[in-house]
PDB file of N, CA and C in Angstrom:
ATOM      1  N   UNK A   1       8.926  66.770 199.350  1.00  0.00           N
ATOM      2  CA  UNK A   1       8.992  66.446 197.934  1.00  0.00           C
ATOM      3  C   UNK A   1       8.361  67.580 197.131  1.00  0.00           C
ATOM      4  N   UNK A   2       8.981  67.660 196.146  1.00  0.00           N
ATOM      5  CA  UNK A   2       8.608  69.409 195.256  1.00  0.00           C
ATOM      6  C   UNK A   2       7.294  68.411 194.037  1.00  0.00           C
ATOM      7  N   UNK A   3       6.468  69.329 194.512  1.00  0.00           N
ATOM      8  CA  UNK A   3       5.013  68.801 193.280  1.00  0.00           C
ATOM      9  C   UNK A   3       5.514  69.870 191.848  1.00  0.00           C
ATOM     10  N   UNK A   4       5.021  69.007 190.688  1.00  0.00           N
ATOM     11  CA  UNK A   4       5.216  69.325 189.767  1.00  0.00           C
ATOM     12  C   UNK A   4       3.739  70.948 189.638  1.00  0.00           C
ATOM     13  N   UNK A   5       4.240  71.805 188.666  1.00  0.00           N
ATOM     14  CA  UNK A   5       3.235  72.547 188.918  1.00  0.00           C
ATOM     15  C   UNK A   5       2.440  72.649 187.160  1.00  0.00           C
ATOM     16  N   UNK A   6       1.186  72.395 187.713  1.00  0.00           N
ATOM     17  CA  UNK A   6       0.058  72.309 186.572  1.00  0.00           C
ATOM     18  C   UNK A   6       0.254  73.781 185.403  1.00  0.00           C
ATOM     19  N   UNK A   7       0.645  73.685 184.001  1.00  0.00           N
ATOM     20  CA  UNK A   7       0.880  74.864 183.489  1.00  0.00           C
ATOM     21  C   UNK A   7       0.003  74.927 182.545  1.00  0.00           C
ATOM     22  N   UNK A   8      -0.853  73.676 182.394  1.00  0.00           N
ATOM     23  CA  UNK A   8      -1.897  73.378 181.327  1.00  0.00           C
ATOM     24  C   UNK A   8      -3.102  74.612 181.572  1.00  0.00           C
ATOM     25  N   UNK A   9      -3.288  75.217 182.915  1.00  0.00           N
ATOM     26  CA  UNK A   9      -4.642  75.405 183.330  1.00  0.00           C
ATOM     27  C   UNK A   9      -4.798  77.220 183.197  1.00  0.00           C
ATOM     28  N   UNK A  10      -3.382  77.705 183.727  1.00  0.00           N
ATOM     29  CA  UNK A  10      -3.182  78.842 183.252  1.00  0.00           C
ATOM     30  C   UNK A  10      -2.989  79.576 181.825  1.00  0.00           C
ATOM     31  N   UNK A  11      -2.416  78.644 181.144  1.00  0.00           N
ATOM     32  CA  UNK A  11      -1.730  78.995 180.444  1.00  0.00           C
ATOM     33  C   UNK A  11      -2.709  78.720 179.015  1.00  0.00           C
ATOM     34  N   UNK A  12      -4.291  78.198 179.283  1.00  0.00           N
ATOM     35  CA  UNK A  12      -5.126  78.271 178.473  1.00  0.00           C
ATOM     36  C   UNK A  12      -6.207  79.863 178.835  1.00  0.00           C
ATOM     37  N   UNK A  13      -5.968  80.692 179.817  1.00  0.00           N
ATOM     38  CA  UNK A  13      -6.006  81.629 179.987  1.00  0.00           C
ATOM     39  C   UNK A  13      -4.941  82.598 180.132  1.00  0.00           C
ATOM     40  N   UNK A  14      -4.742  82.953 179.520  1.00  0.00           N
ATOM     41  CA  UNK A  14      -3.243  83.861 179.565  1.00  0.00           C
ATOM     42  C   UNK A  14      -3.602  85.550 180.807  1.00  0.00           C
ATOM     43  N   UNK A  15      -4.796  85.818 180.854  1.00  0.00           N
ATOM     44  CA  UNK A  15      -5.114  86.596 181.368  1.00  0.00           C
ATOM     45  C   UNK A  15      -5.809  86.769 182.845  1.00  0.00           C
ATOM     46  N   UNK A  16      -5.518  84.963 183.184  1.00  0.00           N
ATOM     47  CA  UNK A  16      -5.623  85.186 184.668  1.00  0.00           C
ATOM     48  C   UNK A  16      -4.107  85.019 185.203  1.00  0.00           C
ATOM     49  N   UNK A  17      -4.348  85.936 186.397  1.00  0.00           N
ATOM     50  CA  UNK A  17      -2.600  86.110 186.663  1.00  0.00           C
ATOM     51  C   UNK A  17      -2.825  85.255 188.220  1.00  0.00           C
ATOM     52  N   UNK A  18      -3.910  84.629 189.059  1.00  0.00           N
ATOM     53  CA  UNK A  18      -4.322  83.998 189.774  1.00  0.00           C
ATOM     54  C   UNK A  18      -3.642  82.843 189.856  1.00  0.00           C
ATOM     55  N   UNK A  19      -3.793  82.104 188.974  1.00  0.00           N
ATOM     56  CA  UNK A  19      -3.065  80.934 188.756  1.00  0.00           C
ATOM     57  C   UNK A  19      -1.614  80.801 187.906  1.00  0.00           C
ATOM     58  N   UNK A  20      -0.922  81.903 187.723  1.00  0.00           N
ATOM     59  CA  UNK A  20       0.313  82.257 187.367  1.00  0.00           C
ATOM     60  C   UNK A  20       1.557  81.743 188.290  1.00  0.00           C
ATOM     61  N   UNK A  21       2.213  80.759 188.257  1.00  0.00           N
ATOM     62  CA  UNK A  21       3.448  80.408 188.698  1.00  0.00           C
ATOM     63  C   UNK A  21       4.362  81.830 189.115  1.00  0.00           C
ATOM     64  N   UNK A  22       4.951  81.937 190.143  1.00  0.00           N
ATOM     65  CA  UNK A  22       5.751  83.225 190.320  1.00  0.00           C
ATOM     66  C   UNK A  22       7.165  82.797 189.399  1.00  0.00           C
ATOM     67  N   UNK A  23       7.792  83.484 189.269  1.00  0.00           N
ATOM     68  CA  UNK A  23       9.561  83.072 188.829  1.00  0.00           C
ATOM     69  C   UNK A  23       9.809  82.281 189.310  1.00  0.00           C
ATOM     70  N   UNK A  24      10.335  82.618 190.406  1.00  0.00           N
ATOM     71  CA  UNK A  24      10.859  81.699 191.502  1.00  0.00           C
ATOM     72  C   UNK A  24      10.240  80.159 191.257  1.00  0.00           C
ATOM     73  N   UNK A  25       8.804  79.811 191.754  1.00  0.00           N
ATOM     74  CA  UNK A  25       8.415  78.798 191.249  1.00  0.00           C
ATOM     75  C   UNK A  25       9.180  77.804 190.236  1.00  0.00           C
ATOM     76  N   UNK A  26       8.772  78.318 188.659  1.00  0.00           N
ATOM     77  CA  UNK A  26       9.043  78.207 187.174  1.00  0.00           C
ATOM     78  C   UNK A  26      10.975  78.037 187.323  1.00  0.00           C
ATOM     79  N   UNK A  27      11.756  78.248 188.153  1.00  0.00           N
ATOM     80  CA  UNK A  27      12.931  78.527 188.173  1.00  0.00           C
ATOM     81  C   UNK A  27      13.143  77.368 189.028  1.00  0.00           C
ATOM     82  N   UNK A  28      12.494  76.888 189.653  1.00  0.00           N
ATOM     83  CA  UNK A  28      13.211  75.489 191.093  1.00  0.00           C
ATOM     84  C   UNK A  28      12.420  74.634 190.168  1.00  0.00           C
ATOM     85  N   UNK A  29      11.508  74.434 189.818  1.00  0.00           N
ATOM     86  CA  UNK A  29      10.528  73.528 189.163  1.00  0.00           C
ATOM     87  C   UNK A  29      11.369  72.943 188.196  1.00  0.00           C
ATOM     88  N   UNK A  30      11.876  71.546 188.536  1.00  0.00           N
ATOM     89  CA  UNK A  30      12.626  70.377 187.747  1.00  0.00           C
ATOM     90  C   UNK A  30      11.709  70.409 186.294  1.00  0.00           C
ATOM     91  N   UNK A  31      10.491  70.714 186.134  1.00  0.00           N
ATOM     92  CA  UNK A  31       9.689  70.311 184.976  1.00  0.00           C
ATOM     93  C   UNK A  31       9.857  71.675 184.281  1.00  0.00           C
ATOM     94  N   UNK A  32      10.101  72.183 184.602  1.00  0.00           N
ATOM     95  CA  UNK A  32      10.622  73.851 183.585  1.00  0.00           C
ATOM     96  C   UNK A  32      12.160  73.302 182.780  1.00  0.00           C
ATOM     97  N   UNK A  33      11.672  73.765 181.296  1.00  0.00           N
ATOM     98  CA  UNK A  33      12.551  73.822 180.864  1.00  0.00           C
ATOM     99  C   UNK A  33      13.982  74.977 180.781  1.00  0.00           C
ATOM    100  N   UNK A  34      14.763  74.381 180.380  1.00  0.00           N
ATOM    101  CA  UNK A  34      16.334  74.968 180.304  1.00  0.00           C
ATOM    102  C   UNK A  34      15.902  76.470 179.896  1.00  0.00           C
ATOM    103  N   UNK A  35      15.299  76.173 178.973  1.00  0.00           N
ATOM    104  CA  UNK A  35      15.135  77.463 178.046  1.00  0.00           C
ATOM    105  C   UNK A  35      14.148  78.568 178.204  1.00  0.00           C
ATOM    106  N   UNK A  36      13.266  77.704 179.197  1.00  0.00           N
ATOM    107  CA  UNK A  36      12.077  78.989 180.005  1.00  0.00           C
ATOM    108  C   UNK A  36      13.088  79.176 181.138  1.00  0.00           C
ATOM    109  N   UNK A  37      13.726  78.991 181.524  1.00  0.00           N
ATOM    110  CA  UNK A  37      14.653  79.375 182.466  1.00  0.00           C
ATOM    111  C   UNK A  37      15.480  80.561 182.608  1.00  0.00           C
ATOM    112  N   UNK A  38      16.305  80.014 181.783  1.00  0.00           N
ATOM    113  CA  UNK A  38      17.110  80.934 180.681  1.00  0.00           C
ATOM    114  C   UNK A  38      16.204  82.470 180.390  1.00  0.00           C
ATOM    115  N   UNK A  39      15.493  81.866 179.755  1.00  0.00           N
ATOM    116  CA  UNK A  39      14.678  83.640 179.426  1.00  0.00           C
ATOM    117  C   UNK A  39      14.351  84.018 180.594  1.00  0.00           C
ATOM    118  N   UNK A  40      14.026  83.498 181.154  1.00  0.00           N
ATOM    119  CA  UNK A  40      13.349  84.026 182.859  1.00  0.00           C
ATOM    120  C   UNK A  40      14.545  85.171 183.451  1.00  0.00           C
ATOM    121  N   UNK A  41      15.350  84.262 183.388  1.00  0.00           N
ATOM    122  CA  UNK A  41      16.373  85.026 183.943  1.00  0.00           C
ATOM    123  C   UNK A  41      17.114  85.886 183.148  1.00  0.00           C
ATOM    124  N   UNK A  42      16.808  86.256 181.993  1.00  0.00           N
ATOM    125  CA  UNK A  42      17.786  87.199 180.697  1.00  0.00           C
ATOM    126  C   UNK A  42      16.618  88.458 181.731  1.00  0.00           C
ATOM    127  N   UNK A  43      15.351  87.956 181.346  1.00  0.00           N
ATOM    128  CA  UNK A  43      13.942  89.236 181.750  1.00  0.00           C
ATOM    129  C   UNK A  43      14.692  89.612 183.358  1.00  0.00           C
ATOM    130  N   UNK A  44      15.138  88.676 183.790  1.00  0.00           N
ATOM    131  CA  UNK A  44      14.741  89.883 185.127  1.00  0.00           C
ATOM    132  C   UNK A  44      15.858  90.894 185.094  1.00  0.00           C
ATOM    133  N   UNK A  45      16.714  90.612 184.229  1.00  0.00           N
ATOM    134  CA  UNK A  45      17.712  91.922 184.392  1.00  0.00           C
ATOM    135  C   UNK A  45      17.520  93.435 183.465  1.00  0.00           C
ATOM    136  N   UNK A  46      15.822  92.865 182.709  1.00  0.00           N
ATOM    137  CA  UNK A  46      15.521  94.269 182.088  1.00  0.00           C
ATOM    138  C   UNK A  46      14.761  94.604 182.701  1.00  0.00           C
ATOM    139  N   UNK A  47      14.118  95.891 181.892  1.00  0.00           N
ATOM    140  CA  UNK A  47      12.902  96.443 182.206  1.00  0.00           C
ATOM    141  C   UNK A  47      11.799  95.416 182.394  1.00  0.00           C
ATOM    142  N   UNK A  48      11.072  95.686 183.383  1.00  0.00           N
ATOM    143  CA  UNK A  48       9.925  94.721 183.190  1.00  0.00           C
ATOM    144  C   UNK A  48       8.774  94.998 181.762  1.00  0.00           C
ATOM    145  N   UNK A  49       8.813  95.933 181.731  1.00  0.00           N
ATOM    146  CA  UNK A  49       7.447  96.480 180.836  1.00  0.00           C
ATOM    147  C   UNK A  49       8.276  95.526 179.317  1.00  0.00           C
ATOM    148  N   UNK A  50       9.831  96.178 179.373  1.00  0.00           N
ATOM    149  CA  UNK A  50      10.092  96.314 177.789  1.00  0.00           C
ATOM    150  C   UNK A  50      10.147  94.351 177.593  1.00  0.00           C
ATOM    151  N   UNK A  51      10.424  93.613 178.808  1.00  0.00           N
ATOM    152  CA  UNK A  51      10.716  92.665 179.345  1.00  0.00           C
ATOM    153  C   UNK A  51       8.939  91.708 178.604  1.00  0.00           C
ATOM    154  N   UNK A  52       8.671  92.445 179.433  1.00  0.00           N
ATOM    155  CA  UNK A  52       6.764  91.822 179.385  1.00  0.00           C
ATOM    156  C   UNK A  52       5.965  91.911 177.501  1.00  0.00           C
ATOM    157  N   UNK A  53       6.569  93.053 177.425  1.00  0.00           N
ATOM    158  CA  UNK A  53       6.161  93.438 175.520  1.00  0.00           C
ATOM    159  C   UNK A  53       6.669  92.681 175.024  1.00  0.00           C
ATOM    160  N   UNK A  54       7.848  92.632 174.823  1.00  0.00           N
ATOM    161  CA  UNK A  54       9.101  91.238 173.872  1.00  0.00           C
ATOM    162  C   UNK A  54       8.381  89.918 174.226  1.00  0.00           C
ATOM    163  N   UNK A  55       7.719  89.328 175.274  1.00  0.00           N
ATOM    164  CA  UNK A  55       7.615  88.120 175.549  1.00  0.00           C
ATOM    165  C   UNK A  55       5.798  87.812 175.166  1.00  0.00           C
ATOM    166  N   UNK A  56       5.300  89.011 175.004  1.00  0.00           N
ATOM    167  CA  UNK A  56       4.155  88.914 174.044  1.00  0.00           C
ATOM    168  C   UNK A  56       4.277  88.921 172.606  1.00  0.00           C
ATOM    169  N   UNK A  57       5.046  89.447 171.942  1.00  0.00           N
ATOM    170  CA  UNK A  57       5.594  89.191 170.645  1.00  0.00           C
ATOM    171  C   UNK A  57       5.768  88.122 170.429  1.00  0.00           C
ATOM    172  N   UNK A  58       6.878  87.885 171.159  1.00  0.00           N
ATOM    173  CA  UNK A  58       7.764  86.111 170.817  1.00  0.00           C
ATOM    174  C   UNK A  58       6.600  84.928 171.603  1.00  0.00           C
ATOM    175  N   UNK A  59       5.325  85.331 172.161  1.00  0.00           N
ATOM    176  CA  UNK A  59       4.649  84.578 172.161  1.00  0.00           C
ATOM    177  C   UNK A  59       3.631  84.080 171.351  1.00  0.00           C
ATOM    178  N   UNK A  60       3.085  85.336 170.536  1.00  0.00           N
ATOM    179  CA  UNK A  60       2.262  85.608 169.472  1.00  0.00           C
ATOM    180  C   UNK A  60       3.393  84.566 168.314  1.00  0.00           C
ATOM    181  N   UNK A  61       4.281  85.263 168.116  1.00  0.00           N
ATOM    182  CA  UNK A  61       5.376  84.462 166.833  1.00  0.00           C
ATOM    183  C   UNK A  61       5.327  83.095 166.978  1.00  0.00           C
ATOM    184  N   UNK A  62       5.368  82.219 168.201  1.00  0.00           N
ATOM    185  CA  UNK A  62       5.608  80.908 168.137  1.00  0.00           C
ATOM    186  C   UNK A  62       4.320  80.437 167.873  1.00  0.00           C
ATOM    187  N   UNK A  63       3.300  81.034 168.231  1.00  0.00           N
ATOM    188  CA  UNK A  63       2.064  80.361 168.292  1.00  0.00           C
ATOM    189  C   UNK A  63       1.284  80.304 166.656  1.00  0.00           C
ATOM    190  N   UNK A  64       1.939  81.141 166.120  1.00  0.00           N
ATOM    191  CA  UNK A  64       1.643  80.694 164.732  1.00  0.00           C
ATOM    192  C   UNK A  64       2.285  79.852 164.126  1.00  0.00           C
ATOM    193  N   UNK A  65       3.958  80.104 164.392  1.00  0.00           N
ATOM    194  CA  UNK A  65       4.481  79.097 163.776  1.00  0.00           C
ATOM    195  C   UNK A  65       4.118  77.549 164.527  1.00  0.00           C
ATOM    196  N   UNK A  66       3.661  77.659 165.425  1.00  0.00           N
ATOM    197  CA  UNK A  66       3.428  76.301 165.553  1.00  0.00           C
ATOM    198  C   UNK A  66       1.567  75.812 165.008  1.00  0.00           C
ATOM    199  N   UNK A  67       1.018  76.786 164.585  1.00  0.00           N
ATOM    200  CA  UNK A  67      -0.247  77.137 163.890  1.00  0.00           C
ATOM    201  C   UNK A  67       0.219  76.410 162.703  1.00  0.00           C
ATOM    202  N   UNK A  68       1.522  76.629 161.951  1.00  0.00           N
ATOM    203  CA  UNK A  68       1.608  76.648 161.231  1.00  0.00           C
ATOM    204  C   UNK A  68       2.405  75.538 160.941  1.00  0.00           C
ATOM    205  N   UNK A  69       2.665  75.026 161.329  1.00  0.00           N
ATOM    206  CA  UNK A  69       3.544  73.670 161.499  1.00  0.00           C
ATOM    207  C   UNK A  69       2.553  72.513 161.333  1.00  0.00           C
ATOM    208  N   UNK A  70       1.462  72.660 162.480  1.00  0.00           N
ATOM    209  CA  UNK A  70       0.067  71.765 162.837  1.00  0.00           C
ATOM    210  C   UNK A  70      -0.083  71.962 161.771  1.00  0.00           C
ATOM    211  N   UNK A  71      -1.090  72.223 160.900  1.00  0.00           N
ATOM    212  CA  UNK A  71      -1.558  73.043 160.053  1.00  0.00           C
ATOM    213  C   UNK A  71      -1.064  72.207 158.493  1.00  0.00           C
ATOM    214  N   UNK A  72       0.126  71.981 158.409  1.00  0.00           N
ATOM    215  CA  UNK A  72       0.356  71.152 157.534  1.00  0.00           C
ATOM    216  C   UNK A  72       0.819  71.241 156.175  1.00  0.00           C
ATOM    217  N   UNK A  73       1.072  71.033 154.947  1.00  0.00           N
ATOM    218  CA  UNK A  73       1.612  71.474 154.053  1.00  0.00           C
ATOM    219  C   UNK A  73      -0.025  72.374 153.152  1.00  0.00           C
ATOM    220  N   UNK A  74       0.424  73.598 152.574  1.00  0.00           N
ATOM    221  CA  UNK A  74      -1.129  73.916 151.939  1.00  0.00           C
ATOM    222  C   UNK A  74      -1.001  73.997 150.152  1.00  0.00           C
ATOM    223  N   UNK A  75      -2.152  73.448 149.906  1.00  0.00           N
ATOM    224  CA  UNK A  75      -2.127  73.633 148.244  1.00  0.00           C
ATOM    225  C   UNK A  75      -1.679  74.901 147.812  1.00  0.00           C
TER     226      UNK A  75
END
């Protein structure tokens, strides 16, 4: 039976790569979404570096907008 894999624990450290799911993992893992999938697999057919930069951007971007969403309407 495939265990679900904990993404809460890493992923409040972004900078340990210890507890980092491999691809592969994140890719069989029923609890991964369509769409982390999807990108997973757009990345492996680039560069890794240019691959790895873009996905710090578009990680930085969501995290405000969802900063900013929480966050609420402002005077």
């Amino acid at each position: 039976m495939r265990t679900q894999i904990d993404m809460s624990s890493w992923m409040s450290e972004p900078n340990n790569t210890e507890e980092v799911p491999s691809i592969v993992e994140l890719l069989f893992d029923p609890t991964s979404s369509v769409w982390l999938k999807l990108a997973l697999r757009s990345a492996l057919c680039r560069d890794p570096v240019d691959a790895a930069n873009d996905s710090q951007v578009l990680a930085r971007v969501l995290a405000r907008r969802c900063d900013d969403i929480l966050s609420g309407p402002r005077d």
